[in-house]
PDB file of N, CA and C in Angstrom:
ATOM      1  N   UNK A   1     226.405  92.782 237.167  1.00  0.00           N
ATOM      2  CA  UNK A   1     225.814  91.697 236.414  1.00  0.00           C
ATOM      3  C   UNK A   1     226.788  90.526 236.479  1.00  0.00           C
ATOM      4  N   UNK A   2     226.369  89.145 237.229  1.00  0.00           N
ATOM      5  CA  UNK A   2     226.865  88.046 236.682  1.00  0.00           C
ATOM      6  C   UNK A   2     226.715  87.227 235.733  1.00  0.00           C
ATOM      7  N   UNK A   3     227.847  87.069 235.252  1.00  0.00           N
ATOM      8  CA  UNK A   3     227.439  86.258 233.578  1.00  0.00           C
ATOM      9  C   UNK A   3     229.138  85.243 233.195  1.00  0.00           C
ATOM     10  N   UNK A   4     228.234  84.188 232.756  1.00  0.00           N
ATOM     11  CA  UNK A   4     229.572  82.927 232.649  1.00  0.00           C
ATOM     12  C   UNK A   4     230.008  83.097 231.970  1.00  0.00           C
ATOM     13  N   UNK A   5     231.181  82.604 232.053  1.00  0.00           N
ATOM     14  CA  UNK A   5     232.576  82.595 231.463  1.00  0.00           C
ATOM     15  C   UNK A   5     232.702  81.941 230.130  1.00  0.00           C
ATOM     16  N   UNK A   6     231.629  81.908 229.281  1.00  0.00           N
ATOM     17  CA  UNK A   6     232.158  81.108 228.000  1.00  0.00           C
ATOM     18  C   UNK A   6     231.462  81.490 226.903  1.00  0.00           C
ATOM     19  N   UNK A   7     231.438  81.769 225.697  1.00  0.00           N
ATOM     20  CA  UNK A   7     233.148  81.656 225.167  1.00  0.00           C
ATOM     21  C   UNK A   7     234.155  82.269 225.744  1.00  0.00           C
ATOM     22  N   UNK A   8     235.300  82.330 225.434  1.00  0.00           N
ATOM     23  CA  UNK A   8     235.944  83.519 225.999  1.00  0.00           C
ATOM     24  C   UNK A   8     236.189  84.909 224.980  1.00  0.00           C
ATOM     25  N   UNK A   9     235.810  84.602 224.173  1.00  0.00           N
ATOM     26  CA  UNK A   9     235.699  85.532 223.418  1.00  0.00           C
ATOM     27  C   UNK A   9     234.306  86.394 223.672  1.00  0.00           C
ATOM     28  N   UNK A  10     233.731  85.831 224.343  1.00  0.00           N
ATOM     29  CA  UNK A  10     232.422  87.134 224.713  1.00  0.00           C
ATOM     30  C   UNK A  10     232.836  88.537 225.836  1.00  0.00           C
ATOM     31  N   UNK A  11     233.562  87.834 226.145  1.00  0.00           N
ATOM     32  CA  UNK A  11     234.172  89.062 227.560  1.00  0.00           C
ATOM     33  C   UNK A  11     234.348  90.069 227.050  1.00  0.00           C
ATOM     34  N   UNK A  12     235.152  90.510 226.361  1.00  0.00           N
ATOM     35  CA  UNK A  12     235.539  91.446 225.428  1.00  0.00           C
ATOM     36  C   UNK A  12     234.378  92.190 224.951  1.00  0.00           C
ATOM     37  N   UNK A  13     233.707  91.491 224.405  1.00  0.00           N
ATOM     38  CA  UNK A  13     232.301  91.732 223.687  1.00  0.00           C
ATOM     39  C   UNK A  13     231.668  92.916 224.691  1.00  0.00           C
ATOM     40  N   UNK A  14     231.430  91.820 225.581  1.00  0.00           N
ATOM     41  CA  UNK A  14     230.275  92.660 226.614  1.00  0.00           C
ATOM     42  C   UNK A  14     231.049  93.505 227.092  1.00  0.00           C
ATOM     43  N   UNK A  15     231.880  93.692 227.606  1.00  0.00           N
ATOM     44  CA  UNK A  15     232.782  94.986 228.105  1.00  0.00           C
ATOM     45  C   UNK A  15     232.683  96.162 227.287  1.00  0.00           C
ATOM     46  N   UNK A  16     233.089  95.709 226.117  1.00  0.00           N
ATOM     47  CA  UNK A  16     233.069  96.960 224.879  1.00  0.00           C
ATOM     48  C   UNK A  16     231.452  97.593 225.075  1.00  0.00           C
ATOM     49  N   UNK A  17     230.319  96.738 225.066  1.00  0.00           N
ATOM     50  CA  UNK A  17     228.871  96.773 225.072  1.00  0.00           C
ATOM     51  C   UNK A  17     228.791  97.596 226.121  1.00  0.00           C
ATOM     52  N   UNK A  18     229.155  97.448 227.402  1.00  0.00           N
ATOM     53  CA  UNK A  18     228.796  97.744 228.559  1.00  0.00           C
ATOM     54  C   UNK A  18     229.485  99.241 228.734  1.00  0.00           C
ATOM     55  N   UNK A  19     230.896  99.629 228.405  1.00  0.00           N
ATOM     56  CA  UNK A  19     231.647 100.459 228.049  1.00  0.00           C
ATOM     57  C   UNK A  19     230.443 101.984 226.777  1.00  0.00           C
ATOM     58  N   UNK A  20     230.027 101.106 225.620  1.00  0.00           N
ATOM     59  CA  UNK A  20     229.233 101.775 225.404  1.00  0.00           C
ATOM     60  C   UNK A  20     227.564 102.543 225.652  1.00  0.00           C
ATOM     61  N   UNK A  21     227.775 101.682 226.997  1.00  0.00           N
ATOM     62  CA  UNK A  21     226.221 101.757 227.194  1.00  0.00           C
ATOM     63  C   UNK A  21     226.544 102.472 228.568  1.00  0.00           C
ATOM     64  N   UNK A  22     227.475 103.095 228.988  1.00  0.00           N
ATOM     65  CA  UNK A  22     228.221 104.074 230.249  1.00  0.00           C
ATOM     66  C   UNK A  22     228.186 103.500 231.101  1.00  0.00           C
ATOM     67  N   UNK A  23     228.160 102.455 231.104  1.00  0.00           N
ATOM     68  CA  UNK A  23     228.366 101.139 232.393  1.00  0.00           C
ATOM     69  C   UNK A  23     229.879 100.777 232.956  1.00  0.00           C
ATOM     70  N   UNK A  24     229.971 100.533 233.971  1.00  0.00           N
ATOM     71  CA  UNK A  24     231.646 100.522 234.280  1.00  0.00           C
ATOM     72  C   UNK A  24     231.724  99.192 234.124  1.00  0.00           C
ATOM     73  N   UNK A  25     232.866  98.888 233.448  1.00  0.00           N
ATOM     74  CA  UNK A  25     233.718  97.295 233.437  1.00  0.00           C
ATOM     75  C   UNK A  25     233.124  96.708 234.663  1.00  0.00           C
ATOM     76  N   UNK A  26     233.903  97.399 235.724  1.00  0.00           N
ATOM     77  CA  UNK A  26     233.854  96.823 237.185  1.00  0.00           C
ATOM     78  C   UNK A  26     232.483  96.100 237.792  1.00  0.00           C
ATOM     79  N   UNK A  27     231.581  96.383 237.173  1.00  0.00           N
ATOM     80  CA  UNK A  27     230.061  96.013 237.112  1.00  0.00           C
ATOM     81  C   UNK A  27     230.250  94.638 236.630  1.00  0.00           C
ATOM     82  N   UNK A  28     230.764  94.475 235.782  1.00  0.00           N
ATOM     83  CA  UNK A  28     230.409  93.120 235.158  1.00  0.00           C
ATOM     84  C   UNK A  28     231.192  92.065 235.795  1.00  0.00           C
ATOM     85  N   UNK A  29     230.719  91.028 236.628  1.00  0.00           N
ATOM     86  CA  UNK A  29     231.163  90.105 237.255  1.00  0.00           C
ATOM     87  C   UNK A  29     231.603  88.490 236.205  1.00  0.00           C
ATOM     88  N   UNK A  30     232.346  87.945 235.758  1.00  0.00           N
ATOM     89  CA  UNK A  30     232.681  87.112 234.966  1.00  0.00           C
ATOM     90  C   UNK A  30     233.119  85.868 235.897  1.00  0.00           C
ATOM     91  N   UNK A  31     231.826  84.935 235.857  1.00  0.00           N
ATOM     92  CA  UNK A  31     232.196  83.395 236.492  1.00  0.00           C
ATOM     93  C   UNK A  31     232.505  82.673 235.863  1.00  0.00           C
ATOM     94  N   UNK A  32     233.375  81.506 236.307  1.00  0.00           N
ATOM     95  CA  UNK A  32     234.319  80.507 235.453  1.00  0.00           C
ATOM     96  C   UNK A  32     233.079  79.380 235.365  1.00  0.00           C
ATOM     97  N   UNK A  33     233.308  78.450 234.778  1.00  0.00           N
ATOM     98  CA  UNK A  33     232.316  76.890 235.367  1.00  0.00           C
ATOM     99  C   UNK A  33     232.994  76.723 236.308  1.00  0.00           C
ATOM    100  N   UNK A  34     232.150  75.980 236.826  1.00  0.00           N
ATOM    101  CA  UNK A  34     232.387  75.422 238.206  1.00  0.00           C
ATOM    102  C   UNK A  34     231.545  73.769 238.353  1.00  0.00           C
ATOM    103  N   UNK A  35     232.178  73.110 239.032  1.00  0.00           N
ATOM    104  CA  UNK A  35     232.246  72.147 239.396  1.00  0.00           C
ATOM    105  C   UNK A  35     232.627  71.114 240.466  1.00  0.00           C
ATOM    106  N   UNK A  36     231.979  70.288 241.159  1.00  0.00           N
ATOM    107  CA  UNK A  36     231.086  70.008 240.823  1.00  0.00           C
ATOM    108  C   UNK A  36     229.623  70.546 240.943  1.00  0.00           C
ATOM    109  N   UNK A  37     228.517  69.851 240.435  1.00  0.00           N
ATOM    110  CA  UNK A  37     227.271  70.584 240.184  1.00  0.00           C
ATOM    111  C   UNK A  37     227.043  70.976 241.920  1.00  0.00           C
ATOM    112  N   UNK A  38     227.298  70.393 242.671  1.00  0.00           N
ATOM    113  CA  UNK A  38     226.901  70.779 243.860  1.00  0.00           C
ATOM    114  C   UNK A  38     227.336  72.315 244.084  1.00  0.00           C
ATOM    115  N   UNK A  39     228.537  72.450 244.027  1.00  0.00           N
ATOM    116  CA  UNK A  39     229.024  73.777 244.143  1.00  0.00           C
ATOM    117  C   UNK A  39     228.878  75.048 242.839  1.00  0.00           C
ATOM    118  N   UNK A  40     227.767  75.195 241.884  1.00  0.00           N
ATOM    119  CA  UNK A  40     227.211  75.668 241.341  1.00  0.00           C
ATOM    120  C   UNK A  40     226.306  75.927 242.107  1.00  0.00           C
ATOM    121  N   UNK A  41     225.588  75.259 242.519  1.00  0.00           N
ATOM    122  CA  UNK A  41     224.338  75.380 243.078  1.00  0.00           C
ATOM    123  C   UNK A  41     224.877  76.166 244.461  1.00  0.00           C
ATOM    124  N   UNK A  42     225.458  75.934 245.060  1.00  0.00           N
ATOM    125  CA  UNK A  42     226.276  76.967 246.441  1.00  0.00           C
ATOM    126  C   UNK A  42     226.155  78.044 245.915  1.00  0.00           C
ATOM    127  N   UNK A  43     227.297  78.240 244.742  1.00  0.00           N
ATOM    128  CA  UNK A  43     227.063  79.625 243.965  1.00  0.00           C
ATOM    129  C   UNK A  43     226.551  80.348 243.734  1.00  0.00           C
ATOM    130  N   UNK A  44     224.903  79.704 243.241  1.00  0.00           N
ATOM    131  CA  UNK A  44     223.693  80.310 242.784  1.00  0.00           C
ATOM    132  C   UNK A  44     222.993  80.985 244.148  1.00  0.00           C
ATOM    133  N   UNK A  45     223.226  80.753 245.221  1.00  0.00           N
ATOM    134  CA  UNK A  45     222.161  81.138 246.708  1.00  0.00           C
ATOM    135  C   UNK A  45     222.866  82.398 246.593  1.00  0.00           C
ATOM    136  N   UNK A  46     223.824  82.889 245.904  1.00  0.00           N
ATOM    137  CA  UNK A  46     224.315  84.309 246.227  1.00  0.00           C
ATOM    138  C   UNK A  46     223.975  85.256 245.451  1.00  0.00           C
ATOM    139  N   UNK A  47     223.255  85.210 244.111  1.00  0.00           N
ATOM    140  CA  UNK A  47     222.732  85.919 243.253  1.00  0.00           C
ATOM    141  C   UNK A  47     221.538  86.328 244.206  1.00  0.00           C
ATOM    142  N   UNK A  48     220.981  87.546 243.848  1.00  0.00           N
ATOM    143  CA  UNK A  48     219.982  88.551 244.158  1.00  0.00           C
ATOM    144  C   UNK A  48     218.776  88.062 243.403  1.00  0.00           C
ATOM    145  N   UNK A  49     218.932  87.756 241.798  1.00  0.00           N
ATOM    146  CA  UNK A  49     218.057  88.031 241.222  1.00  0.00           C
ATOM    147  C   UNK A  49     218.689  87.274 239.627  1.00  0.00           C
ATOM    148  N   UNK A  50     217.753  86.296 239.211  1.00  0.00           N
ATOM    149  CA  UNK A  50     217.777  85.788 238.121  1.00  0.00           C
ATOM    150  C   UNK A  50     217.147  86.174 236.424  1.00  0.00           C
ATOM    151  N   UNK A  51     218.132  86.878 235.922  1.00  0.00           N
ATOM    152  CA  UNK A  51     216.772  87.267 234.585  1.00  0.00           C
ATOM    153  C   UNK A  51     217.123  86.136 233.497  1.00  0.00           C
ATOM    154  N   UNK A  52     215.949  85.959 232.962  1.00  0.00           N
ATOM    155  CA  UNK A  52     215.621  84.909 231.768  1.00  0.00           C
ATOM    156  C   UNK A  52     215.345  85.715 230.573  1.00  0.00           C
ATOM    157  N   UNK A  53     216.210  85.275 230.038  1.00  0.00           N
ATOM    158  CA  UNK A  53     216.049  86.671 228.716  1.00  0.00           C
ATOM    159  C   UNK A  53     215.327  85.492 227.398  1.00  0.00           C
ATOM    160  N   UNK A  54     214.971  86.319 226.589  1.00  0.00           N
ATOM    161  CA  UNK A  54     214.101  86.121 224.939  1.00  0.00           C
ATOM    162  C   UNK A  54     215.367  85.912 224.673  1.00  0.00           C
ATOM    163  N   UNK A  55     215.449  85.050 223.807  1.00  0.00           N
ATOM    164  CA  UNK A  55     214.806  83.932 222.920  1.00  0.00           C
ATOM    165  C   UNK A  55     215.440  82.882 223.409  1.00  0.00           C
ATOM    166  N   UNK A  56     216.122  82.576 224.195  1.00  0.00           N
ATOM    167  CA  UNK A  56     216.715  81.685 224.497  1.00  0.00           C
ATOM    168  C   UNK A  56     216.460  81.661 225.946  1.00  0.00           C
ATOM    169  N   UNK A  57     215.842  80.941 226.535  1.00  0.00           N
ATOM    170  CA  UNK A  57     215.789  80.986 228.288  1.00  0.00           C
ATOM    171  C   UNK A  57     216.181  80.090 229.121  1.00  0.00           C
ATOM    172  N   UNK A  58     216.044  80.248 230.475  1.00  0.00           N
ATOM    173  CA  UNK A  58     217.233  79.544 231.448  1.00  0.00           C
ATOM    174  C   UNK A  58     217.049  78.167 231.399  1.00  0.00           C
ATOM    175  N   UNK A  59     216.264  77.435 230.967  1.00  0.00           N
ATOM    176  CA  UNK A  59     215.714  75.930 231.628  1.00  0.00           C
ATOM    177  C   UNK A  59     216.488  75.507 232.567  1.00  0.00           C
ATOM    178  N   UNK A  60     217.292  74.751 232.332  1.00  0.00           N
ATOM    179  CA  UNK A  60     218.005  74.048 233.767  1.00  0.00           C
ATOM    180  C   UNK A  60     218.417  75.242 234.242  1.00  0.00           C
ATOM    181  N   UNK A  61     219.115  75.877 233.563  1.00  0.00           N
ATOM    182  CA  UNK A  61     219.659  77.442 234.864  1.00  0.00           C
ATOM    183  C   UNK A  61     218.555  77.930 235.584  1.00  0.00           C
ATOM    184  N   UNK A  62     217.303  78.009 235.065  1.00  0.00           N
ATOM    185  CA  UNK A  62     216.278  78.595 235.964  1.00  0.00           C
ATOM    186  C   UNK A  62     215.627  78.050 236.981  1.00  0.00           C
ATOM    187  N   UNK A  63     215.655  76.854 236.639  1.00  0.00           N
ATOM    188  CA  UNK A  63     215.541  75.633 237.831  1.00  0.00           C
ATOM    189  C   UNK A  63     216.171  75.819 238.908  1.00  0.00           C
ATOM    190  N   UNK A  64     217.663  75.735 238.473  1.00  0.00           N
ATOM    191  CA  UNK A  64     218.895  75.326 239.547  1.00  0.00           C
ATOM    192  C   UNK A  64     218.116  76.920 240.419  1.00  0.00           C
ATOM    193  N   UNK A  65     217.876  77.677 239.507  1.00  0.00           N
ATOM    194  CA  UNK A  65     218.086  79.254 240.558  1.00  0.00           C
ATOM    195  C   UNK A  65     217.284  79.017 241.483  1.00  0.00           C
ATOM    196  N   UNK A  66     216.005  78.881 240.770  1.00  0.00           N
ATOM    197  CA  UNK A  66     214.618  78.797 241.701  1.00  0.00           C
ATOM    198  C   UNK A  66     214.469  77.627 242.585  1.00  0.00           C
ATOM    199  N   UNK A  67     214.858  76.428 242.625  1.00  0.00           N
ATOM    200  CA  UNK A  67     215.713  75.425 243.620  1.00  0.00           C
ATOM    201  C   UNK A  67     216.053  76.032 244.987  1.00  0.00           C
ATOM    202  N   UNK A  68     216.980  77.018 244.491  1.00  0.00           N
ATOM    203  CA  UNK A  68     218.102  77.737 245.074  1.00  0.00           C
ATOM    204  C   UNK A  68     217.709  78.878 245.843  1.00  0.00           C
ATOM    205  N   UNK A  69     216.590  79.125 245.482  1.00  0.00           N
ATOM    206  CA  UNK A  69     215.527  80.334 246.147  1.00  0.00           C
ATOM    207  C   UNK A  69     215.477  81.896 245.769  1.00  0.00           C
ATOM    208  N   UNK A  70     216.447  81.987 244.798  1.00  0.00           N
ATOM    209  CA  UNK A  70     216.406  83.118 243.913  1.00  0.00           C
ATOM    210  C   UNK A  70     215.884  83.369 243.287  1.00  0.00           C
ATOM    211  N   UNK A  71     214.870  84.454 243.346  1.00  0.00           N
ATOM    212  CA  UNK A  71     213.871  84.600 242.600  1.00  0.00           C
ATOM    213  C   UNK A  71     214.162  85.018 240.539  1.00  0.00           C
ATOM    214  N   UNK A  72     213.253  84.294 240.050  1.00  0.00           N
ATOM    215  CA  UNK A  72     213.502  84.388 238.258  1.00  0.00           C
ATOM    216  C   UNK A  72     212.315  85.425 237.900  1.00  0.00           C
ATOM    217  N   UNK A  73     213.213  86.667 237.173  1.00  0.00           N
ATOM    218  CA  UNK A  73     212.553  87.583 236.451  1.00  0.00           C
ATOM    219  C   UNK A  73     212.683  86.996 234.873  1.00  0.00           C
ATOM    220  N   UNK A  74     211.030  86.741 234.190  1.00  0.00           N
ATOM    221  CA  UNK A  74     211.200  86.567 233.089  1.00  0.00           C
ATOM    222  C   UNK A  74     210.085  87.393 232.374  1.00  0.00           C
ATOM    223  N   UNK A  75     209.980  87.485 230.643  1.00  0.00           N
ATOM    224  CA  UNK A  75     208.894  88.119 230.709  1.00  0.00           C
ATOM    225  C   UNK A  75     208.398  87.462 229.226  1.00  0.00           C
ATOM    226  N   UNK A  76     207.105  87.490 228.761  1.00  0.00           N
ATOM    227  CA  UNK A  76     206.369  86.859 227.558  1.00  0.00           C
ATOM    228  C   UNK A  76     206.814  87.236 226.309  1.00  0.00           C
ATOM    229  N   UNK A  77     206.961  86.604 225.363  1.00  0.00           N
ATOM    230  CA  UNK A  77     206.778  87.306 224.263  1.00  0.00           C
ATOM    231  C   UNK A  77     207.456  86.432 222.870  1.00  0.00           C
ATOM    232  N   UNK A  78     207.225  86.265 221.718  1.00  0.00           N
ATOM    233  CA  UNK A  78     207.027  85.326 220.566  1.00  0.00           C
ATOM    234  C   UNK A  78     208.121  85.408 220.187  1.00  0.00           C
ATOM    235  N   UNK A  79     208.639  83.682 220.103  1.00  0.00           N
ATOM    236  CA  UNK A  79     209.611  83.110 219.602  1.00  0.00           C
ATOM    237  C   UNK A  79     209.590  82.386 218.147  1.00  0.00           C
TER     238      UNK A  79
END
């Protein structure tokens, strides 16, 4: 799983999460920002697969993905 770098206090978080959920650390890929926007978007052509999670979803991130030709898994449901 790739997932950005901020806060930095989430790392921890999800590790512990991921740790409890029998998932290996090593799984979890942690990207910095990056800049400029051009080279985000470089970035993004290397993901497999975009998920858009409840309650909060990708807008511009889902754009940039689908731009980018990576396909966005999202799914319905009341906010």
């Amino acid at each position: 799983i790739w997932l950005y770098k901020h806060p930095r206090a989430a790392v921890p978080r999800l590790q512990a999460q991921a740790r409890a959920a029998g998932v290996d650390q090593s799984r979890l890929v942690f990207a910095p920002p990056c800049s400029p926007k051009i080279e985000h978007l470089k970035r993004v052509t290397l993901a497999d697969l975009c998920l858009d999670t409840l309650v909060y979803n990708g807008h511009t991130t889902g754009s940039d993905m689908l731009w980018a030709g990576v396909p966005l898994l999202t799914t319905p449901g009341q906010t």
